[in-house]
Protein backbone atom coordinates (compact mmCIF):
# COMPACT_ATOMS: atom_id res chain seq x y z
CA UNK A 1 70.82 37.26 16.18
CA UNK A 2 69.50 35.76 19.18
CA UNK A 3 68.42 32.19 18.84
CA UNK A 4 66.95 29.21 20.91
CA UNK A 5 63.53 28.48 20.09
CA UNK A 6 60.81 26.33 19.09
CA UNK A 7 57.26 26.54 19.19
CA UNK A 8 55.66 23.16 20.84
CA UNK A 9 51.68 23.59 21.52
CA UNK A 10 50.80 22.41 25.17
CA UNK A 11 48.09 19.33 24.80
CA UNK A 12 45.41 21.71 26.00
CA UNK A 13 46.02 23.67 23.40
CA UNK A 14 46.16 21.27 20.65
CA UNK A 15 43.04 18.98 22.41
CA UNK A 16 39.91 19.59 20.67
CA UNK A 17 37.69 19.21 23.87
CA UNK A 18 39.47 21.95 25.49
CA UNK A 19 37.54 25.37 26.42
CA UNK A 20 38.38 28.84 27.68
CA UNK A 21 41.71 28.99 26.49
CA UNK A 22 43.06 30.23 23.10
CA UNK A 23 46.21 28.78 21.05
CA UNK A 24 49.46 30.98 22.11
CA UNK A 25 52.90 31.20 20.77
CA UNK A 26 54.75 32.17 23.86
CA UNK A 27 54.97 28.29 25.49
CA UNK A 28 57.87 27.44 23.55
CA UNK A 29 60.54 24.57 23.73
CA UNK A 30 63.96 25.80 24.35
CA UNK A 31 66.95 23.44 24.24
CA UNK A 32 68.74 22.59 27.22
CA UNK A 33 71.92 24.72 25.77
CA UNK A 34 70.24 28.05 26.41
CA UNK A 35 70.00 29.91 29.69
CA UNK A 36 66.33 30.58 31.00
CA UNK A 37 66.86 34.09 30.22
CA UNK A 38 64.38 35.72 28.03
CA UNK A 39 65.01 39.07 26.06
CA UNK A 40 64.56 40.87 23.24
CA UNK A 41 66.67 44.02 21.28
CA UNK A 42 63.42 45.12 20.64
CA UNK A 43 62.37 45.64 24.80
CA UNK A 44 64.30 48.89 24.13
CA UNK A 45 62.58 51.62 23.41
CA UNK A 46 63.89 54.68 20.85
CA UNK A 47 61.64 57.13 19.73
CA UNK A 48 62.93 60.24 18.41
CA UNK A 49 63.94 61.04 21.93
CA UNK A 50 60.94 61.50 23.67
CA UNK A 51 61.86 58.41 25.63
CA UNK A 52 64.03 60.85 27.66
CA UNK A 53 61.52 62.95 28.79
CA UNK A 54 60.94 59.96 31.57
CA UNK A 55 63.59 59.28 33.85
CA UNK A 56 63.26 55.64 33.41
CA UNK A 57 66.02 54.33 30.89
CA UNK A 58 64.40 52.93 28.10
CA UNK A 59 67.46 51.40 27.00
CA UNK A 60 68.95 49.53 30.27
CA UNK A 61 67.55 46.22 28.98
CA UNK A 62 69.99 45.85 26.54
CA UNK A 63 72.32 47.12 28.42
CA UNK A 64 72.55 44.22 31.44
CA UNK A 65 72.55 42.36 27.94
CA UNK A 66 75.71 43.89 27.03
CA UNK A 67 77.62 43.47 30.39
CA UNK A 68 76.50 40.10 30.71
CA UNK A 69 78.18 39.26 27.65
CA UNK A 70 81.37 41.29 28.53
CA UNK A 71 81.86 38.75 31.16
CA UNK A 72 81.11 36.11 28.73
CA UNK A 73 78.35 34.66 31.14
CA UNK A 74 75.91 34.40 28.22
CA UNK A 75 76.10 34.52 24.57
CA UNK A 76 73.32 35.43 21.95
CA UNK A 77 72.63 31.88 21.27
CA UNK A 78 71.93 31.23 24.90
CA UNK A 79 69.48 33.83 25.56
CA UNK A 80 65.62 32.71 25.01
CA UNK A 81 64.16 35.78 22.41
CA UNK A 82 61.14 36.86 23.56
CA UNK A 83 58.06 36.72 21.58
CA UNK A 84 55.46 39.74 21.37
CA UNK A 85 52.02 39.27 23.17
CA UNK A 86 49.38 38.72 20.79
CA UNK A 87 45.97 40.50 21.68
CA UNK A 88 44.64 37.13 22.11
CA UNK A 89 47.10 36.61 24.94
CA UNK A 90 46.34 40.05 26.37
CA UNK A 91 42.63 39.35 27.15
CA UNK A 92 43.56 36.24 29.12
CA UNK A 93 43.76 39.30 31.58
CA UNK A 94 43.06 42.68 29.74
CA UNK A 95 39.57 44.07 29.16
CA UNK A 96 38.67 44.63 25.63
CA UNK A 97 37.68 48.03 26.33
CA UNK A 98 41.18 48.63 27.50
CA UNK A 99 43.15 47.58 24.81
CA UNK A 100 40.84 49.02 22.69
CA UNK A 101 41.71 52.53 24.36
CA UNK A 102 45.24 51.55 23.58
CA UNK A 103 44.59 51.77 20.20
CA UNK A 104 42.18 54.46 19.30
CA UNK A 105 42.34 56.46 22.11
CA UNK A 106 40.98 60.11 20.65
CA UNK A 107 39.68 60.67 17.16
CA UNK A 108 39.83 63.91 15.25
CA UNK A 109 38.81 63.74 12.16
CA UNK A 110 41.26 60.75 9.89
CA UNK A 111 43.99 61.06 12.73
CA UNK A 112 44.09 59.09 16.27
CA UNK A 113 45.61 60.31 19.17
CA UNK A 114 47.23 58.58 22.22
CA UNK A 115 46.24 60.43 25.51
CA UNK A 116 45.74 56.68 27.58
CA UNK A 117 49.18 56.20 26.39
CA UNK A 118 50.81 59.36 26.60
CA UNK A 119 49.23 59.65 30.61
CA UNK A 120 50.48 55.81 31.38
CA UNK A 121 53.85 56.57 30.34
CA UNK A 122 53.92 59.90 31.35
CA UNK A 123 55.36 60.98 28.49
CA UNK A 124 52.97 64.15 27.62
CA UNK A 125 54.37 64.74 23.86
CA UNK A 126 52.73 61.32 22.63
CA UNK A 127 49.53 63.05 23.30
CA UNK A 128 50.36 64.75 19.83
CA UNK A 129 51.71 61.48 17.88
CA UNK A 130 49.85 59.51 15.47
CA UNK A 131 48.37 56.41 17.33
CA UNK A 132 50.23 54.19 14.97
CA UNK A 133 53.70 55.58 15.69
CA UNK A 134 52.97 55.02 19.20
CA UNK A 135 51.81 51.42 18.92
CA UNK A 136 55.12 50.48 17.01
CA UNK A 137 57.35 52.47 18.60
CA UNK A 138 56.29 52.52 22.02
CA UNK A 139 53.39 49.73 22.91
CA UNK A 140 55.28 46.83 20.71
CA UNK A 141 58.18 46.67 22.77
CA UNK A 142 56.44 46.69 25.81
CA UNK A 143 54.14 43.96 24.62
CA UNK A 144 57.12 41.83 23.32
CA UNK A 145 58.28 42.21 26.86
CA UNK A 146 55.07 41.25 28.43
CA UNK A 147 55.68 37.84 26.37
CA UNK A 148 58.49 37.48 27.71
CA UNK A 149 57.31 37.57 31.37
CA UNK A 150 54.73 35.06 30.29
CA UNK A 151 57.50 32.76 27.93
CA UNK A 152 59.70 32.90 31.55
CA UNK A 153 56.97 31.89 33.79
CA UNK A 154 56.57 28.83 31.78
CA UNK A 155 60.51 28.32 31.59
CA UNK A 156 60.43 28.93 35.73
CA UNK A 157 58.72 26.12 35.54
CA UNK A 158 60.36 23.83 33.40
CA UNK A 159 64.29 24.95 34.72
CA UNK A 160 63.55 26.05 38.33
CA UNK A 161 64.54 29.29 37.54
CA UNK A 162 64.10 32.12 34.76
CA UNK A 163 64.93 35.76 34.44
CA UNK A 164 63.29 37.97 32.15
CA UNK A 165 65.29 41.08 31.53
CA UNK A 166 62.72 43.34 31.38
CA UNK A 167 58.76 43.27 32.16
CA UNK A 168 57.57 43.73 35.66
CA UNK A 169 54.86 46.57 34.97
CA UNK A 170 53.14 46.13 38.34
CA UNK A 171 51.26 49.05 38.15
CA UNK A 172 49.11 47.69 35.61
CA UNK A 173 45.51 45.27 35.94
CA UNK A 174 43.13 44.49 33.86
CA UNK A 175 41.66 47.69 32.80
CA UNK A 176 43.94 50.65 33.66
CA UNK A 177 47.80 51.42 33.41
CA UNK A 178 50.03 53.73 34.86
CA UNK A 179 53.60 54.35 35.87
CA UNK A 180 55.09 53.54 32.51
CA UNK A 181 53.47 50.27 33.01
CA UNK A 182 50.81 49.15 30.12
CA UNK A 183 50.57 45.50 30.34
CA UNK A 184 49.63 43.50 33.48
CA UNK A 185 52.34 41.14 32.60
CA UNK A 186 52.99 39.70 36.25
CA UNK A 187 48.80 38.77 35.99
CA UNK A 188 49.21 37.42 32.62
CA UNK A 189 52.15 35.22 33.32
CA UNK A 190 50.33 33.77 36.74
CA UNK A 191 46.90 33.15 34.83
CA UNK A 192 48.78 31.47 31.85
CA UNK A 193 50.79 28.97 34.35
CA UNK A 194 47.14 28.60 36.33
CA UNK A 195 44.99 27.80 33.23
CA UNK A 196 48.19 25.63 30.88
CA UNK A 197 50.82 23.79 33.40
CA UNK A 198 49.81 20.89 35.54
CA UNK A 199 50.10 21.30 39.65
CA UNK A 200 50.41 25.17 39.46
CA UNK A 201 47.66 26.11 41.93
CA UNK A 202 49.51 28.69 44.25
CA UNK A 203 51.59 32.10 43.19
CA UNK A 204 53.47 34.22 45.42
CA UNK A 205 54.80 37.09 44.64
CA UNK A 206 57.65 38.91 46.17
CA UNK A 207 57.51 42.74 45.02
CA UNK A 208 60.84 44.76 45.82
CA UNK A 209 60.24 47.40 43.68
CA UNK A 210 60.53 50.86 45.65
CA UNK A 211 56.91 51.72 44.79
CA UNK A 212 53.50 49.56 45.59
CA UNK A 213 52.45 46.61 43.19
CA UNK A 214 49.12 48.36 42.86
CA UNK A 215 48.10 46.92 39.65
CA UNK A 216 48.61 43.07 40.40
CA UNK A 217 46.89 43.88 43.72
CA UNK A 218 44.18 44.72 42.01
CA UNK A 219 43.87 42.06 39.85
CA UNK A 220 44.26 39.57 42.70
CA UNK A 221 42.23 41.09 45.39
CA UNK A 222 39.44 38.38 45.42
CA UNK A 223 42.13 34.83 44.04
CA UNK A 224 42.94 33.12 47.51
CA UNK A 225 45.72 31.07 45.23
CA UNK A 226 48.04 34.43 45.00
CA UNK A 227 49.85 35.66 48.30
CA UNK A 228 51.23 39.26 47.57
CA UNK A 229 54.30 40.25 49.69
CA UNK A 230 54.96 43.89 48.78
CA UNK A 231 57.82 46.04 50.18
CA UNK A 232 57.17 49.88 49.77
CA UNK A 233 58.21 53.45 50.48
CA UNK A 234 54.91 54.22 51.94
CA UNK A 235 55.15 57.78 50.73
CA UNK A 236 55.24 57.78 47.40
CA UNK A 237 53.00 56.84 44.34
CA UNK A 238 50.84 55.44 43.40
CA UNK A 239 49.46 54.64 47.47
CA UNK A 240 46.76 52.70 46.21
CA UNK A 241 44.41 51.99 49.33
CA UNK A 242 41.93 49.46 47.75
CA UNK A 243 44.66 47.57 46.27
CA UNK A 244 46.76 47.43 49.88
CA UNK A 245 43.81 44.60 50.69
CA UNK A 246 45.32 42.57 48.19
CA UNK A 247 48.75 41.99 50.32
CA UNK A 248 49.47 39.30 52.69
CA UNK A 249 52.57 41.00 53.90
CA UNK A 250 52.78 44.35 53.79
CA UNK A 251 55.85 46.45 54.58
CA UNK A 252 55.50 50.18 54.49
CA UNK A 253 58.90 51.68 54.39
CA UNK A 254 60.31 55.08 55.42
CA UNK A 255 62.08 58.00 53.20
CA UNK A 256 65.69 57.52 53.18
CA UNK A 257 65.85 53.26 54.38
CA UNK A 258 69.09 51.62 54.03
CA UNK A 259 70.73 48.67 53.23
CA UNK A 260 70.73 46.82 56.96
CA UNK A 261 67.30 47.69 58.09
CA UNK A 262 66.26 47.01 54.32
CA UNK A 263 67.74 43.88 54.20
CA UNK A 264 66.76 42.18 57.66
CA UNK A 265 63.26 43.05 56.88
CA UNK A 266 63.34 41.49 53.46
CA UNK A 267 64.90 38.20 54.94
CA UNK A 268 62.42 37.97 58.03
CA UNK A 269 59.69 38.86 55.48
CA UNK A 270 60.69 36.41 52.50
CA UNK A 271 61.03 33.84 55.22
CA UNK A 272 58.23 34.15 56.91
CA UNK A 273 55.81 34.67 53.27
CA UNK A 274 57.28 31.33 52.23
CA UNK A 275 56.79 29.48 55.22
CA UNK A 276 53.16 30.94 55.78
CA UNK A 277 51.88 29.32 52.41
CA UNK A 278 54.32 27.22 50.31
CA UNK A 279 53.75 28.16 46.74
CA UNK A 280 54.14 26.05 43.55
CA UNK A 281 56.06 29.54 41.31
CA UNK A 282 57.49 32.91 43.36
CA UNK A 283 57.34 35.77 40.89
CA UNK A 284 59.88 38.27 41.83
CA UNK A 285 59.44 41.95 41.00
CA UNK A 286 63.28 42.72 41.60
CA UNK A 287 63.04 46.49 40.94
CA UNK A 288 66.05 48.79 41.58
CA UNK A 289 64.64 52.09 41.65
CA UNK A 290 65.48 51.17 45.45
CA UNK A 291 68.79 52.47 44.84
CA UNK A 292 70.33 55.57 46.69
CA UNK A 293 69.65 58.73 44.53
CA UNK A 294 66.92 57.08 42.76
CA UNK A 295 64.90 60.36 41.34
CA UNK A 296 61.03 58.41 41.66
CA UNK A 297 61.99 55.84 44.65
CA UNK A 298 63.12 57.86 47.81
CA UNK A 299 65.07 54.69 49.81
CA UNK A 300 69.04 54.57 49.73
CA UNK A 301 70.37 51.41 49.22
CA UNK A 302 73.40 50.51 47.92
CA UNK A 303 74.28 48.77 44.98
CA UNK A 304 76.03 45.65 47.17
CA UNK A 305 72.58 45.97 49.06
CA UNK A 306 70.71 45.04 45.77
CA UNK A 307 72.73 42.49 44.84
CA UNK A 308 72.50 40.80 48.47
CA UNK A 309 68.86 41.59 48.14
CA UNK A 310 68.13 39.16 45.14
CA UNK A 311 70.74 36.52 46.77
CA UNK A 312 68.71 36.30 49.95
CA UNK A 313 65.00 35.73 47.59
CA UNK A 314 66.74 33.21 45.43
CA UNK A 315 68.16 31.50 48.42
CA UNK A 316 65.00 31.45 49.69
CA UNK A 317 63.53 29.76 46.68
CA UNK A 318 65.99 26.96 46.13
CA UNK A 319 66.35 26.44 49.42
CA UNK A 320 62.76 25.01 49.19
CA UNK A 321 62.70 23.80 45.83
CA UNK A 322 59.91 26.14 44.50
CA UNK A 323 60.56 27.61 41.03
CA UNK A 324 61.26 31.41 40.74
CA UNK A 325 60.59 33.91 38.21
CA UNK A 326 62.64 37.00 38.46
CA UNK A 327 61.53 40.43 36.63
CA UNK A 328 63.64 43.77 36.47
CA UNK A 329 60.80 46.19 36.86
CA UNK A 330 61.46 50.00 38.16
CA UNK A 331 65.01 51.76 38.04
CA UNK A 332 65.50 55.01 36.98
CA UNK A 333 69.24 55.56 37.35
CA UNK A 334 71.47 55.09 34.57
CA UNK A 335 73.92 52.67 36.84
CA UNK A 336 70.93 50.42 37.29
CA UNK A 337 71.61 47.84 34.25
CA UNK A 338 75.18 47.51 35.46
CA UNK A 339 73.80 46.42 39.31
CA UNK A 340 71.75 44.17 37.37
CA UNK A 341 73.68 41.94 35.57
CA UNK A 342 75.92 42.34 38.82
CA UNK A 343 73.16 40.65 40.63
CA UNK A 344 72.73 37.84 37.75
CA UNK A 345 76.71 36.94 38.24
CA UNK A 346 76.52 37.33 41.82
CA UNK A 347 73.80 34.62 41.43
CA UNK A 348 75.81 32.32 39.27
CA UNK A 349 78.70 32.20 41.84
CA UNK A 350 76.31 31.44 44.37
CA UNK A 351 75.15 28.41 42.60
CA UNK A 352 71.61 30.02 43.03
CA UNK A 353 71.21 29.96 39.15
CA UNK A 354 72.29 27.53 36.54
CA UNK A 355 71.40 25.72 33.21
CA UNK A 356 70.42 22.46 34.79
CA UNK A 357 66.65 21.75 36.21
CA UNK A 358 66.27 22.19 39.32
CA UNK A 359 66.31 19.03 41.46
CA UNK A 360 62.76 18.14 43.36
CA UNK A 361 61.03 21.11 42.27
CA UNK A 362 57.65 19.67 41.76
CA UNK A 363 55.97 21.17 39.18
CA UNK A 364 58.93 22.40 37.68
CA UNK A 365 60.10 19.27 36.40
CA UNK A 366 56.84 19.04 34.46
CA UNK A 367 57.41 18.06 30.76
CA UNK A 368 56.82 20.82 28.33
CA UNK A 369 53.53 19.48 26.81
CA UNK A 370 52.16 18.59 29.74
CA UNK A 371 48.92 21.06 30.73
CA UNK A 372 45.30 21.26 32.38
CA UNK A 373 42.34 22.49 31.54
CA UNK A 374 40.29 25.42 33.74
CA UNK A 375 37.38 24.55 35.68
CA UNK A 376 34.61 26.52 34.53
CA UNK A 377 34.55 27.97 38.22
CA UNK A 378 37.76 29.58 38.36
CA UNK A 379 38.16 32.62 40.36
CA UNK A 380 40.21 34.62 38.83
CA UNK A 381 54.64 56.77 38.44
CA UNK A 382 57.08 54.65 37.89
CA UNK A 383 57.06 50.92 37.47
């Protein structure tokens, strides 16, 4: 049983003069013995097998889980157990409307049927399944990791450095999924840190996924406090024109890239983001669907190329002190949840991750109750 938590309201949330935002769960304590890891057995997703009928491995979270521990880098009563996004939380960002097509989608006669769902996570069979058996078996785990983007964010912030293992469903905004991705978590966890932890003002985040963060894009299209570096095949879904406005740095890559072209782009690129605008959180969408072979993401790097990969981002980050927030995103290979807990060890050896608080990391070294309130004129295929 996983363990390391307590719940400790923020004092915006438990000040009576505060507006606009709601009373969460996910902002949570968590004693300096656990890792800022967040997960969940229940991320996985099993479902009388129609989880298969998707190439992405709806099991892989618990699987970089289970290597972690054979290498006895983390035990169950280090990791932080991720709590399941209420709806409350989900319309910090999500449309009623939306969520509300989540759930009742297609009514015929005392039966509901699930064709949003079924088309966002291009699964066709769902189409077929009683709406409830979807929410359970298919929306709850991808809500409970959604809170665990937003439960990391906040622990980013507190330890320098977190790692959900799981979330990263960039193709989703406010009021439309796709790509297996239903919850804008990477929005949610941004807007939470902007409306509930002192000195947060500026976001960056660094997408490596093989496929465009289309759905954050959207989201942030107009918010001059987010700076979107996003690192593509420009060939393959979803090619989102409208939401390309959204990036700062944009790098279109070609069928077939490999690991030294990849690589001296994402240094010169992560580099050059960071020292453009210094942000107060990085979110990292560390996808691996880059991977040679990958069936959805058409590049070719290796697996010592990912692993390099996330060293040179989180070098980048602690090299400056900023906090970092690390999400697993895309990866449709089986071999992927063994390249990512490589990655997390490769980043323990480097000293690039570690149980302490990070030393001069601004905001990050704010105390766990400690919050602000929102001006009233705030702007606001695959995964």
């Amino acid at each position: 049983m996983l363990g390391c938590w307590k719940v400790k309201m923020s004092s915006k949330e438990t000040s009576e003069g505060n507006k606009g935002s709601h009373q969460t769960e996910l902002y949570v304590q968590v004693p300096s013995t656990c890792l800022p890891i967040v997960y969940s057995p229940e991320y996985n997703i099993t479902f009388m097998g129609l989880e298969k009928l998707h190439p992405f491995d709806a099991g892989k979270w618990g699987k970089v889980i289970h290597f972690l521990k054979e290498e006895q880098f983390i035990t169950d009563e280090m990791i932080v157990p991720a709590r399941e996004a209420s709806e409350e939380d989900l319309l910090v960002v999500h449309t009623k409307r939306y969520l509300n097509r989540l759930k009742n989608d297609i009514l015929e006669g005392s039966r509901e049927w699930s064709l949003v769902v079924a088309t966002i996570t291009e699964i066709p069979p769902l189409i077929f399944l009683p709406n409830f058996l979807v929410q359970r078996k298919v929306l709850r785990p991808l809500r409970i990791q959604t809170g665990g983007t937003i439960m990391a964010g906040k622990l980013a912030m507190d330890r320098g450095w977190a790692i959900n293992v799981g979330g990263g469903f960039h193709h989703c905004s406010s009021d439309k999924g796709g790509g297996f991705c239903a919850y804008a978590d990477i929005t949610l966890a941004i807007k939470f840190l902007f409306e509930r932890v002192e000195g947060v003002c500026r976001a960056t985040i660094i997408d490596l996924d093989a496929h465009q963060g289309n759905g954050h894009e959207r989201d942030f299209l107009d918010d001059r406090r987010v700076y979107i570096m996003d690192v593509y095949n420009r060939y393959i879904y979803p090619g989102d024109g409208y939401a390309k406005r959204a990036i700062k740095r944009k790098v279109e890559l070609d069928w077939g890239t490999e690991d030294t072209e990849y690589l001296q782009k994402v240094e010169l690129h992560c580099e050059g983001a960071l020292n453009e605008i210094r942000p107060d959180i990085i979110v990292y969408n560390a996808g691996t669907d880059v991977l040679d072979g990958d069936p959805l993401g058409g590049l070719a790097i290796s697996p010592q190329g990912i692993v390099k990969r996330d060293e040179i981002v989180f070098r980048a980050a602690r090299r400056r002190g900023i906090p970092i927030l690390m999400l697993t995103s895309g990866g449709y290979q089986k071999k992927t949840a063994r390249i990512i807990a490589d990655s997390i060890l490769n980043l323990h050896r480097q000293h690039l991750i570690s149980g302490e608080v990070l030393e001069g990391a601004g905001p990050s070294m704010v105390p766990v109750m400690m919050s602000k309130s929102v001006s009233s004129g705030a702007t606001l295929n695959a995964i």
